[in-house]
N, C-alpha and C. Protein backbone atom coordinates (compact mmCIF):
# COMPACT_ATOMS: atom_id res chain seq x y z
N UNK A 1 1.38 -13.86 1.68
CA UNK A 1 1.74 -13.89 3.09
C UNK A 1 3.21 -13.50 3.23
N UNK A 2 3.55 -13.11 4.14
CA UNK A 2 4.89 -13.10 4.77
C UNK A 2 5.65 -14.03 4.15
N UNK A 3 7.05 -12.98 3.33
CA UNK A 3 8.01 -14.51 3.34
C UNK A 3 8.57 -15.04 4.46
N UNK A 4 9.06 -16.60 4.87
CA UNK A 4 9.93 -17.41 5.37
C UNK A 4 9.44 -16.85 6.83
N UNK A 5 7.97 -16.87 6.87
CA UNK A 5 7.07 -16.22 7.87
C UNK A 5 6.56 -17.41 9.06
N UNK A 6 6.74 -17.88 10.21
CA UNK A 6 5.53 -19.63 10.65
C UNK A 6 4.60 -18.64 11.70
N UNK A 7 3.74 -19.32 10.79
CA UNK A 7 2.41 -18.81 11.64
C UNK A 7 1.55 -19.79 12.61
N UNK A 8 1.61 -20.12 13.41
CA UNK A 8 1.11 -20.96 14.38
C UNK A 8 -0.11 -20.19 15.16
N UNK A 9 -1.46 -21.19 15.03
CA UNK A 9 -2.58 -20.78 15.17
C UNK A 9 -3.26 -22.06 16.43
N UNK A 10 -4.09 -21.30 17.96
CA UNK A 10 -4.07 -21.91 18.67
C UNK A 10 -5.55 -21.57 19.30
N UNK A 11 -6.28 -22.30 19.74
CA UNK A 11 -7.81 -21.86 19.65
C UNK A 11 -7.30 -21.85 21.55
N UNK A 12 -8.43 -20.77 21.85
CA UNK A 12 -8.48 -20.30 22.78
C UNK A 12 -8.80 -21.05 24.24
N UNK A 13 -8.15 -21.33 25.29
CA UNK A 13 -7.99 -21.75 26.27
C UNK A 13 -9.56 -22.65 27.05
N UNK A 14 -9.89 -23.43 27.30
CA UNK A 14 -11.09 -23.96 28.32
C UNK A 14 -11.91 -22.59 28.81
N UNK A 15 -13.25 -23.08 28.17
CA UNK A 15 -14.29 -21.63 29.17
C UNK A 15 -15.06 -22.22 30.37
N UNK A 16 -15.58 -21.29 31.33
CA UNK A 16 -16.37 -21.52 32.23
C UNK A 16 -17.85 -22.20 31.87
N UNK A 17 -18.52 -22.30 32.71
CA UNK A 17 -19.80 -22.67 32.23
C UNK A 17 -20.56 -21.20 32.01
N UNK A 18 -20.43 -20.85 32.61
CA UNK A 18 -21.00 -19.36 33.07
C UNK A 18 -20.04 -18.18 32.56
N UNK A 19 -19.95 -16.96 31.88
CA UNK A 19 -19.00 -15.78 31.50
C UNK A 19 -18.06 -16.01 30.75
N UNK A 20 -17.16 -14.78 30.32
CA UNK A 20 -16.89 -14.35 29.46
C UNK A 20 -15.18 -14.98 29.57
N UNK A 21 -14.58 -15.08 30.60
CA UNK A 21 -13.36 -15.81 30.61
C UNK A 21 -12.46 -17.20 31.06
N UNK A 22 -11.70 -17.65 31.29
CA UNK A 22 -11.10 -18.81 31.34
C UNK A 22 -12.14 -19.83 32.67
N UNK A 23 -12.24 -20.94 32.38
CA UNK A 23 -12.09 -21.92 33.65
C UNK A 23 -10.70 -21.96 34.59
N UNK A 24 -10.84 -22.73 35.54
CA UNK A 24 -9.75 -23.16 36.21
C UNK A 24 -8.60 -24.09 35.26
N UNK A 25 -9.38 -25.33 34.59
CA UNK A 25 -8.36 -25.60 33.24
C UNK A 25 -8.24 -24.76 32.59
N UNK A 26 -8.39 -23.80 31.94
CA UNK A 26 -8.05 -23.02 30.82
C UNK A 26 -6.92 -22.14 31.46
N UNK A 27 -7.37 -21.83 32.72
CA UNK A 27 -5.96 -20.76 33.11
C UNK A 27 -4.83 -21.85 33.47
N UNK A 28 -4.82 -22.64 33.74
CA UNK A 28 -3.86 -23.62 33.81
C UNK A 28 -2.90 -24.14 32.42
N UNK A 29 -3.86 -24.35 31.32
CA UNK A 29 -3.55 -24.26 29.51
C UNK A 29 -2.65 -23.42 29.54
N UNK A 30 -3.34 -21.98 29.72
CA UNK A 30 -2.49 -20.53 29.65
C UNK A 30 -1.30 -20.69 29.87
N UNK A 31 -1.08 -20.91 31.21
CA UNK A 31 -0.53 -20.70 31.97
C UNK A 31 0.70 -21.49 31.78
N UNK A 32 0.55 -23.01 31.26
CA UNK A 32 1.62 -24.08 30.48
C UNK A 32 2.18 -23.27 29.15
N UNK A 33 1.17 -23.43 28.71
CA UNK A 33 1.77 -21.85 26.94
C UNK A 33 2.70 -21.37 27.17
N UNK A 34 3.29 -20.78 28.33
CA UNK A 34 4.44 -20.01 28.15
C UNK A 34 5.81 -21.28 28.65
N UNK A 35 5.77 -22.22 29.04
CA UNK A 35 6.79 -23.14 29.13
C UNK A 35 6.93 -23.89 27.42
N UNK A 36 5.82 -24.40 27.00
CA UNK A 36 5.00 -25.02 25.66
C UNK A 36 6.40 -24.15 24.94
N UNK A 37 5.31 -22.98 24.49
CA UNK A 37 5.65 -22.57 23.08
C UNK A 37 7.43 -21.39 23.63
N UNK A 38 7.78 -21.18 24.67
CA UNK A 38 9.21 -20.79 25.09
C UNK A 38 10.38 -21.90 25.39
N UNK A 39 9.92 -23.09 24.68
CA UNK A 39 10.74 -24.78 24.64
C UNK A 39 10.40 -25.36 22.92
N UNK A 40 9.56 -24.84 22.63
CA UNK A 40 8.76 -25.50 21.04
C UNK A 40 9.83 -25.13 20.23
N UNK A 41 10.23 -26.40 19.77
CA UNK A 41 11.56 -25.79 18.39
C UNK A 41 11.07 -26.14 17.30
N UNK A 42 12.29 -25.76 16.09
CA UNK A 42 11.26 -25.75 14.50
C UNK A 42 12.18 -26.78 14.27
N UNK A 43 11.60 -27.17 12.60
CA UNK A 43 12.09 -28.39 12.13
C UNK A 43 13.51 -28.62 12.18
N UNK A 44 14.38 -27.27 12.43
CA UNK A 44 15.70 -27.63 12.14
C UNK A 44 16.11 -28.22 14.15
N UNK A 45 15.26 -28.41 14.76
CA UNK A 45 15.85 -28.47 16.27
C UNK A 45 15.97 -27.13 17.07
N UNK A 46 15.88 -26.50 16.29
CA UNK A 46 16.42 -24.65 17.26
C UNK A 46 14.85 -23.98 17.67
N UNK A 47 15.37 -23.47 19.03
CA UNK A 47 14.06 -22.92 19.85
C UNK A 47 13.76 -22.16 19.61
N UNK A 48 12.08 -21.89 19.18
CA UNK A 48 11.48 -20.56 18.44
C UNK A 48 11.45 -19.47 18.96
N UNK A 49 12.02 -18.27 18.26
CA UNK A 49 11.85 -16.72 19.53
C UNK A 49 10.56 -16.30 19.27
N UNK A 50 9.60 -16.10 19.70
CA UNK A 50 8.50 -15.64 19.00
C UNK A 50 8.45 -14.17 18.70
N UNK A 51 8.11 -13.48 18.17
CA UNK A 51 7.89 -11.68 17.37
C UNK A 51 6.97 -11.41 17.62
N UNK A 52 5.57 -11.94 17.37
CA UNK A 52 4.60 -11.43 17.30
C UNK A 52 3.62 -12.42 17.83
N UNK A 53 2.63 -11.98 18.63
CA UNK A 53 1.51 -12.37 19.33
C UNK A 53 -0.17 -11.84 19.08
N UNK A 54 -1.00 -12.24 18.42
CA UNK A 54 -2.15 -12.14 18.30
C UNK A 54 -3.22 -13.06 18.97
N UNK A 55 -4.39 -12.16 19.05
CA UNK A 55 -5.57 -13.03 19.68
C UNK A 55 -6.91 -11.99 18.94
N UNK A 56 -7.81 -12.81 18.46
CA UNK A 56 -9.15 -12.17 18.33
C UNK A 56 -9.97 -11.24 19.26
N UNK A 57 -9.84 -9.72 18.81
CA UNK A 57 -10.81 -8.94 20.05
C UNK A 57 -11.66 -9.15 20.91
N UNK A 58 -11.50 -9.06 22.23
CA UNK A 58 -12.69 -9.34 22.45
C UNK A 58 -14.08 -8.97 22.68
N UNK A 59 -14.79 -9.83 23.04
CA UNK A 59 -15.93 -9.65 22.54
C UNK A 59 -17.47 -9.45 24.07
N UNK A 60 -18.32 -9.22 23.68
CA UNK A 60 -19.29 -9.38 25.11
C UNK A 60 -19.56 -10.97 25.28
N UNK A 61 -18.88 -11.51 25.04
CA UNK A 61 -18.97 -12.93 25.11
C UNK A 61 -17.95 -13.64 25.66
N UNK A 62 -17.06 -13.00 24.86
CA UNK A 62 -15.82 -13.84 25.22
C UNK A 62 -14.45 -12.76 25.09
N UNK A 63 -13.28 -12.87 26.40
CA UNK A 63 -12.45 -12.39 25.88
C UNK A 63 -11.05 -13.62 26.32
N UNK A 64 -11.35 -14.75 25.91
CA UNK A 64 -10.64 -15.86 26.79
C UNK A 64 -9.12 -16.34 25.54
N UNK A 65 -9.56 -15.81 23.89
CA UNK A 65 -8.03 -15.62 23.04
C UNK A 65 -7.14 -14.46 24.10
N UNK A 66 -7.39 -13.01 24.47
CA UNK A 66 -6.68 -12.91 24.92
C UNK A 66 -5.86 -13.18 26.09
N UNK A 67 -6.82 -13.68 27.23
CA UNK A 67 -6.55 -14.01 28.37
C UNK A 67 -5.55 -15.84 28.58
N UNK A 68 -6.02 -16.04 27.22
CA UNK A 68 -5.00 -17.08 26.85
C UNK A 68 -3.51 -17.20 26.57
N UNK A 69 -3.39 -16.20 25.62
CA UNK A 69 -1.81 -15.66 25.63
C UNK A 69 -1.41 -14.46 27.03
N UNK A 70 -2.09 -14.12 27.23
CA UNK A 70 -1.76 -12.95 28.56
C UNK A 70 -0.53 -13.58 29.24
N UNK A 71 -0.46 -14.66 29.85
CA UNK A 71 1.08 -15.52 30.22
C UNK A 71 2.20 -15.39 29.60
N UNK A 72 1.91 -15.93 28.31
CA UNK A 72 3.07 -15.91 27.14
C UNK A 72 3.10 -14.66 27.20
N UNK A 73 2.16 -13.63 27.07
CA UNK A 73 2.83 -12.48 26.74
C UNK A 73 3.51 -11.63 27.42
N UNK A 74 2.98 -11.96 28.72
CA UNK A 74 4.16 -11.29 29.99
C UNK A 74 5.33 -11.88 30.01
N UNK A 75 5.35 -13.03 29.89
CA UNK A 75 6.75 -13.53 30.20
C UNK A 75 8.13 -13.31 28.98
N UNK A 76 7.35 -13.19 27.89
CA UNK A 76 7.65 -12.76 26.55
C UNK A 76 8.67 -11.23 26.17
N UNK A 77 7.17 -10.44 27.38
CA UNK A 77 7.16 -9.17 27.18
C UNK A 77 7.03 -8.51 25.80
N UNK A 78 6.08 -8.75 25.18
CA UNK A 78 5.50 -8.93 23.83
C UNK A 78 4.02 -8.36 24.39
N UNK A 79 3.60 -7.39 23.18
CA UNK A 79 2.28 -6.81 23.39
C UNK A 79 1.23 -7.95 23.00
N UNK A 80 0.24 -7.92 23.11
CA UNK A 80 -0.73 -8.79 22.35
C UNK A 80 -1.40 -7.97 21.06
N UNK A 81 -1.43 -7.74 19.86
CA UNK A 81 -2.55 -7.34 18.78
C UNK A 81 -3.69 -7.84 18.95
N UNK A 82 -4.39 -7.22 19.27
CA UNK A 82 -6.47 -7.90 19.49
C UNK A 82 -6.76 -6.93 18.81
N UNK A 83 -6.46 -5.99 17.52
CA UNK A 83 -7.60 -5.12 17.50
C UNK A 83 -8.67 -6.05 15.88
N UNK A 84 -8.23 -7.48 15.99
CA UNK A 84 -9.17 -8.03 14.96
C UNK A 84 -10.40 -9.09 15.73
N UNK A 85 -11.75 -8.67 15.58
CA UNK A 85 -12.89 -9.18 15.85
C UNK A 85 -12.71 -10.65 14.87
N UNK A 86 -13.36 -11.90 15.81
CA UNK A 86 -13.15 -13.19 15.05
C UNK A 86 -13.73 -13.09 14.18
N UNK A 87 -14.90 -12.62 13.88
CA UNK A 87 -15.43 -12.83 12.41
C UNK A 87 -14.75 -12.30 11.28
N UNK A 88 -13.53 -10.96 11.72
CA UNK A 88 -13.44 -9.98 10.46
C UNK A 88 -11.47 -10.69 10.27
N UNK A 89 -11.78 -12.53 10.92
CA UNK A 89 -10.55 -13.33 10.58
C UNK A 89 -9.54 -12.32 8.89
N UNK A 90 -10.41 -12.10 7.89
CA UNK A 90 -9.73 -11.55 6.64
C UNK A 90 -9.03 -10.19 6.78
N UNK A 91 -9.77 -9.48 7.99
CA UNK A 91 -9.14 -8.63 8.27
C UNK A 91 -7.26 -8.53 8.32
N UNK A 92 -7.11 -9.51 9.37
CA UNK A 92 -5.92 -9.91 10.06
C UNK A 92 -4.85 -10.23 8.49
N UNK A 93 -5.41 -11.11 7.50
CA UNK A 93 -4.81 -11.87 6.83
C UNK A 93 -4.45 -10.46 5.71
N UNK A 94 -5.42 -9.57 5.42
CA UNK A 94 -5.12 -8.31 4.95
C UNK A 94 -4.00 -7.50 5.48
N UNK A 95 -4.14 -7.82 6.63
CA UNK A 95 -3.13 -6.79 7.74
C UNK A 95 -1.37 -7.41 7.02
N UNK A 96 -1.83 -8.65 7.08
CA UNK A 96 -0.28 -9.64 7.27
C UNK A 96 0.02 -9.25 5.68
N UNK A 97 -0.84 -9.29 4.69
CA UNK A 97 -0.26 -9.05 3.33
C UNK A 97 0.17 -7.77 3.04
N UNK A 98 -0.47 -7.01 3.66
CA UNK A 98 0.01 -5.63 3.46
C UNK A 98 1.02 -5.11 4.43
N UNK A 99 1.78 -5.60 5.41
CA UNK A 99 2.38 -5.30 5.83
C UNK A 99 3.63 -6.77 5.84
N UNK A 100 3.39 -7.21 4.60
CA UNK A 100 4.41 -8.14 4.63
C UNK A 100 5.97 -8.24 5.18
N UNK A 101 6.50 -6.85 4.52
CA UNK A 101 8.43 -6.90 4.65
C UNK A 101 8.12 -6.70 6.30
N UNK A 102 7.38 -6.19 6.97
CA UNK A 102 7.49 -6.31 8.37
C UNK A 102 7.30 -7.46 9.38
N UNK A 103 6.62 -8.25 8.74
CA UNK A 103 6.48 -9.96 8.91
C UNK A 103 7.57 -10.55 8.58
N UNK A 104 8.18 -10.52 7.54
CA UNK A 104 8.90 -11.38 6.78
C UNK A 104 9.77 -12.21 8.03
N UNK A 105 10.43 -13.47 7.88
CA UNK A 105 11.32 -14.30 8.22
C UNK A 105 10.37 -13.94 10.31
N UNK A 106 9.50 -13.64 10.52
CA UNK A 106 8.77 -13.86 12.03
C UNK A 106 8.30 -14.83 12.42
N UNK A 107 7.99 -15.14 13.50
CA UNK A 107 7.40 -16.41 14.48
C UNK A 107 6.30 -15.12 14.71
N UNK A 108 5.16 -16.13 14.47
CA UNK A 108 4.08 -15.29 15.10
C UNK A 108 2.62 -16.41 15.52
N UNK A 109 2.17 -16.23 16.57
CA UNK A 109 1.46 -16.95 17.25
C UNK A 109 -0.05 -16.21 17.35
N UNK A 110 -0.93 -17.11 16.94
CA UNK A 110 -2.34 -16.28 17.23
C UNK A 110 -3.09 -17.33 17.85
N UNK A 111 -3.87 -16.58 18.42
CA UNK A 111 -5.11 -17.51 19.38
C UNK A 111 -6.87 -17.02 18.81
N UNK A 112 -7.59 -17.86 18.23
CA UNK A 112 -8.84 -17.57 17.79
C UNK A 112 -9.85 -18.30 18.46
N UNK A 113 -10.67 -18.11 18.28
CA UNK A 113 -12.31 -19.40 18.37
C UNK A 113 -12.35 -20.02 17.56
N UNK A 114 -12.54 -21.66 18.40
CA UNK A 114 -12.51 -22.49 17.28
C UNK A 114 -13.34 -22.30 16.07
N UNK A 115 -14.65 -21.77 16.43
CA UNK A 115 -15.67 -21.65 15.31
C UNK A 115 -15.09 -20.68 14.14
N UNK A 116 -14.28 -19.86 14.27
CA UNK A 116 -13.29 -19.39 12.81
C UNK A 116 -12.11 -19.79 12.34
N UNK A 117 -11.30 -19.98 13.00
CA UNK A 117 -10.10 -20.80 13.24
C UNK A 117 -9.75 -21.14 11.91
N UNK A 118 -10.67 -22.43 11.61
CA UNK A 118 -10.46 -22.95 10.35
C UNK A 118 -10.59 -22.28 8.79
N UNK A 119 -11.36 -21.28 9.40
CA UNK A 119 -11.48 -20.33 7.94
C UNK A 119 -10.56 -19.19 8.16
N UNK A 120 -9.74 -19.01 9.38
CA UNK A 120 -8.77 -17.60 9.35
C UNK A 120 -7.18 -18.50 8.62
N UNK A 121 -7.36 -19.76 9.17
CA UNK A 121 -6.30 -21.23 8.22
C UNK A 121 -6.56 -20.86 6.82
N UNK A 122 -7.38 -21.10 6.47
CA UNK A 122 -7.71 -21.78 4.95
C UNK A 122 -7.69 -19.82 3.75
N UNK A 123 -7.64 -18.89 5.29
CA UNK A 123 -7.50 -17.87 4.71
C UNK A 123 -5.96 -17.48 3.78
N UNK A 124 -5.28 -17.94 4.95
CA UNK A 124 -4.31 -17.44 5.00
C UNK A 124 -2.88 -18.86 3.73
N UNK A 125 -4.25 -19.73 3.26
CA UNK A 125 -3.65 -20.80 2.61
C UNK A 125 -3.49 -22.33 2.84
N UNK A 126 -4.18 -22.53 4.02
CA UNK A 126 -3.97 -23.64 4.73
C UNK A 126 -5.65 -24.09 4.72
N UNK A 127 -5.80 -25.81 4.25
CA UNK A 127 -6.88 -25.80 4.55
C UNK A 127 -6.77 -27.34 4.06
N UNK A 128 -7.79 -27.92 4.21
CA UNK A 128 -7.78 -29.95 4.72
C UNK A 128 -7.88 -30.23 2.68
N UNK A 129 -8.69 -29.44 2.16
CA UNK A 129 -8.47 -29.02 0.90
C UNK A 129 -7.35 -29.48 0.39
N UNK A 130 -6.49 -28.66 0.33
CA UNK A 130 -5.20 -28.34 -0.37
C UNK A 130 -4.20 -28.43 0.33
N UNK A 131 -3.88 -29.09 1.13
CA UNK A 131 -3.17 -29.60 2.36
C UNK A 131 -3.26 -31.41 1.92
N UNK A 132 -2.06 -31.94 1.88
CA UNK A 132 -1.78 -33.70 1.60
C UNK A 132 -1.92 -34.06 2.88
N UNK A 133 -2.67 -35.28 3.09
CA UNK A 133 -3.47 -36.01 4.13
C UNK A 133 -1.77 -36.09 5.77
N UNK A 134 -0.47 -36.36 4.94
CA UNK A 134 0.17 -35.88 5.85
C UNK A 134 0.45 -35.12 6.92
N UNK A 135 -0.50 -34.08 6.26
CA UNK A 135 -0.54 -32.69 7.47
C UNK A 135 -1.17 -33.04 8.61
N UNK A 136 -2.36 -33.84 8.71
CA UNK A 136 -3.59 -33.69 9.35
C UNK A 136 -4.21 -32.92 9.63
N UNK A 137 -4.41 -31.87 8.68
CA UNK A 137 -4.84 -30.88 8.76
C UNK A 137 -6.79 -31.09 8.83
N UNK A 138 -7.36 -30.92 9.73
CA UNK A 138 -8.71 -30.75 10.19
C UNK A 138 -9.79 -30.19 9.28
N UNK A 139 -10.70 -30.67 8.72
CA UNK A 139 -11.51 -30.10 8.30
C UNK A 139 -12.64 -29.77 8.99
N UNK A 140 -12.90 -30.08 10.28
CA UNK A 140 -13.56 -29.41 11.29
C UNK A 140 -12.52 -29.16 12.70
N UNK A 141 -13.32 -28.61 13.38
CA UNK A 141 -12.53 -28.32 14.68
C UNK A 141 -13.67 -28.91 15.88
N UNK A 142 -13.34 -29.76 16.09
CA UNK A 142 -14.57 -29.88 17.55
C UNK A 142 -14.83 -28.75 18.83
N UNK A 143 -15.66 -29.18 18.89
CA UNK A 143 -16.04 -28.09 20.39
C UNK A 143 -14.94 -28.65 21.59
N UNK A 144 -14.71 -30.12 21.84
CA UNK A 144 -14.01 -30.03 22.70
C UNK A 144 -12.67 -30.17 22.72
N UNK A 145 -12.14 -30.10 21.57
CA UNK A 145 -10.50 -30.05 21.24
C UNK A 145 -9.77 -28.66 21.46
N UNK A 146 -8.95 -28.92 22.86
CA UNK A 146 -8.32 -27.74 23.04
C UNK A 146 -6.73 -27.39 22.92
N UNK A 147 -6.33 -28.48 22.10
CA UNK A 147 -5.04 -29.04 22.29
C UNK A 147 -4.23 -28.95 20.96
N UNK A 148 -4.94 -28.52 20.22
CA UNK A 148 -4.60 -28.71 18.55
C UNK A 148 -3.59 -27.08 18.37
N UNK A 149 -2.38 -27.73 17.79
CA UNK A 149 -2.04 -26.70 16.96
C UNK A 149 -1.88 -26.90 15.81
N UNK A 150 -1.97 -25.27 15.26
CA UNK A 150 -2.19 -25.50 14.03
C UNK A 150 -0.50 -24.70 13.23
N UNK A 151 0.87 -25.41 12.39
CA UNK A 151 1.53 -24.82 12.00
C UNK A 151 1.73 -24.23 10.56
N UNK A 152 1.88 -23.02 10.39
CA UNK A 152 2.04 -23.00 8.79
C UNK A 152 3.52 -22.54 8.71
N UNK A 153 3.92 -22.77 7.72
CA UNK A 153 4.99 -22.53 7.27
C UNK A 153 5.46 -21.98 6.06
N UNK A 154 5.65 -20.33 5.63
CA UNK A 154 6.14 -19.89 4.16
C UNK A 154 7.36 -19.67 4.03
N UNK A 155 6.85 -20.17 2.82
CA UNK A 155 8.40 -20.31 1.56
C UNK A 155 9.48 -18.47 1.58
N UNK A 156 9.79 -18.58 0.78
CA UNK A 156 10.40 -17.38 0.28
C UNK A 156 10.14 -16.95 -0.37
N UNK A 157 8.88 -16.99 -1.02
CA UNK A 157 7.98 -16.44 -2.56
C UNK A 157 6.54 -15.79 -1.29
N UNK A 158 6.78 -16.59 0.04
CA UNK A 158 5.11 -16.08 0.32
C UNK A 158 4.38 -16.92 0.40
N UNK A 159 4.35 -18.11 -0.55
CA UNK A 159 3.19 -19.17 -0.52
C UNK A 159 3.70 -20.56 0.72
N UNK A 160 2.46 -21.00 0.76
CA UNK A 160 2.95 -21.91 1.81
C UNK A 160 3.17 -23.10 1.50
N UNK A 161 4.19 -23.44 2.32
CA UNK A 161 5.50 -24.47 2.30
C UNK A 161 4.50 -25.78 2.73
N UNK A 162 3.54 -26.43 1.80
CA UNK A 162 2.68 -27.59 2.38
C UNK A 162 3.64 -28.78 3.07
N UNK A 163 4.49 -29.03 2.58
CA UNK A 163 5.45 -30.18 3.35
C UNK A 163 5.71 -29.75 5.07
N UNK A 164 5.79 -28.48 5.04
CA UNK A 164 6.28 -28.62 6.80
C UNK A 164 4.80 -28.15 7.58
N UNK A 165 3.60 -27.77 6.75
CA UNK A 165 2.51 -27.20 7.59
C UNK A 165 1.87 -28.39 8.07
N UNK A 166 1.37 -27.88 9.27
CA UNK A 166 0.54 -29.51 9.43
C UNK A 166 0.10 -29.00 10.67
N UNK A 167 -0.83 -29.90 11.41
CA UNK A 167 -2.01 -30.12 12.64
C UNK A 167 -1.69 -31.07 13.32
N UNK A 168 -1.15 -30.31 14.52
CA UNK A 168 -0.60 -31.54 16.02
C UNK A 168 -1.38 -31.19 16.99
N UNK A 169 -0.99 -32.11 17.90
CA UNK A 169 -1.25 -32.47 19.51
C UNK A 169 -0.56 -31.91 20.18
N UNK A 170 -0.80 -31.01 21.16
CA UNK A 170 0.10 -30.40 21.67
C UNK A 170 0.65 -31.14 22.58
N UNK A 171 -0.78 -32.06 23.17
CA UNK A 171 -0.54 -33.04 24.41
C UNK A 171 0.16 -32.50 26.05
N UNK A 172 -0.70 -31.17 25.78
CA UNK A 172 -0.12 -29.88 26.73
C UNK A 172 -0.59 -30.41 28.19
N UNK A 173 -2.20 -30.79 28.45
CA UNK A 173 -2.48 -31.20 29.05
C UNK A 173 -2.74 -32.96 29.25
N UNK A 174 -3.63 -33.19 30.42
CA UNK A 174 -3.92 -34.55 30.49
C UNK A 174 -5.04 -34.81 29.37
N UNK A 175 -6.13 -33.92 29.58
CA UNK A 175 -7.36 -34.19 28.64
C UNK A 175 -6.81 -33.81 27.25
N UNK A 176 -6.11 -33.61 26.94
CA UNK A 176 -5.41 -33.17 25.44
C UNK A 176 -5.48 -34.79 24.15
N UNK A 177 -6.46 -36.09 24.20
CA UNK A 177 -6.24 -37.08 23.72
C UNK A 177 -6.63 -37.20 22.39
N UNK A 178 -7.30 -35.95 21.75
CA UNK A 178 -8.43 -35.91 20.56
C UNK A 178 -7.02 -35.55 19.63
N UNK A 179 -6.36 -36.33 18.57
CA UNK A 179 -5.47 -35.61 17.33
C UNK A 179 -6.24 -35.33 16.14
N UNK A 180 -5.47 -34.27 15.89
CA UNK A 180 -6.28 -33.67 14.86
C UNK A 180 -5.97 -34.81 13.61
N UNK A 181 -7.30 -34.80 12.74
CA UNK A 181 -7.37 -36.03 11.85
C UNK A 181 -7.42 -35.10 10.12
N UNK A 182 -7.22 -35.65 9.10
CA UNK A 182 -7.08 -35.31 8.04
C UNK A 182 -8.18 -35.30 7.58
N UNK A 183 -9.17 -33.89 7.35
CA UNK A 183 -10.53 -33.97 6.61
C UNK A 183 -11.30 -34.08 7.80
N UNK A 184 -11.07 -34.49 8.24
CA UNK A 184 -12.24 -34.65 9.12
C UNK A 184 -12.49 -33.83 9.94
């Protein structure tokens, strides 16, 4: 991976009952994201600039990763990268290794479905596995947890920095009460 790279991974905004994009909560989620993560500082106290913005392509189902960052990314003025379909998650993680020195020392933010999420994590090195119960790092993702972020953090070799990666609460919203649990 990217050296001295944080990759912060964020599952995609509240859906409707019905189609392909946000609820009224979910555009509201969105819509907080850009106060959230343009105030979110790193371990040393200092406020993250973000570089790079990703979301999973979308799809005839769903295009609610991108419509999730769409806020952040205007206000950002930052393109969004969607050209990776959620399933082809290895894709992305290929992308990031091979284009490492262009990553290197970036803030980069992606938005997936929960249903890959955890395997585009565990791709990229992160996983409830090999992760110390400290992290709380998730070994599932529920259907209704929309609140979870997920942080990684690499070293200067590339590999990841397990002491600072870990699985929070964003506590963005009101319904935000589910924390992510260790293994579980």
């Amino acid at each position: 991976m990217p050296v001295n790279a944080r990759i912060f991974l964020v599952r995609h905004a509240e859906k409707p009952d019905s189609g392909t994009g946000l609820s009224p909560a979910g555009q509201r989620r969105a819509d907080a994201f850009v106060k959230y993560f343009q105030s979110l500082k790193d371990p040393e106290g200092k406020i993250i600039r973000w570089d790079h913005l990703f979301a999973c392509k979308d799809s005839e189902n769903s295009n609610r990763p991108l419509l999730t960052l769409t806020p952040l990314s205007e206000a950002l003025r930052k393109k969004i990268n969607s050209d990776y379909e959620d399933k082809h998650y290895a894709e992305l993680v290929k992308h990031f290794n091979q284009n490492a020195q262009h990553y290197a020392g970036s803030n980069i933010i992606i938005c997936w479905h929960h249903g890959k999420i955890l395997e585009l994590a565990a791709a990229m090195g992160a996983s409830s596995s090999t992760l110390p119960p400290v992290s709380n790092w998730p070994a599932k993702w529920p259907g209704d947890a929309f609140g979870w972020l997920l942080q990684m953090y690499y070293k200067a070799d590339g590999t990841l920095h397990q002491k600072s990666t870990q699985a929070i609460n964003e506590k963005l919203m009101p319904d935000d009460t589910v924390d992510p649990t260790f293994g579980k």
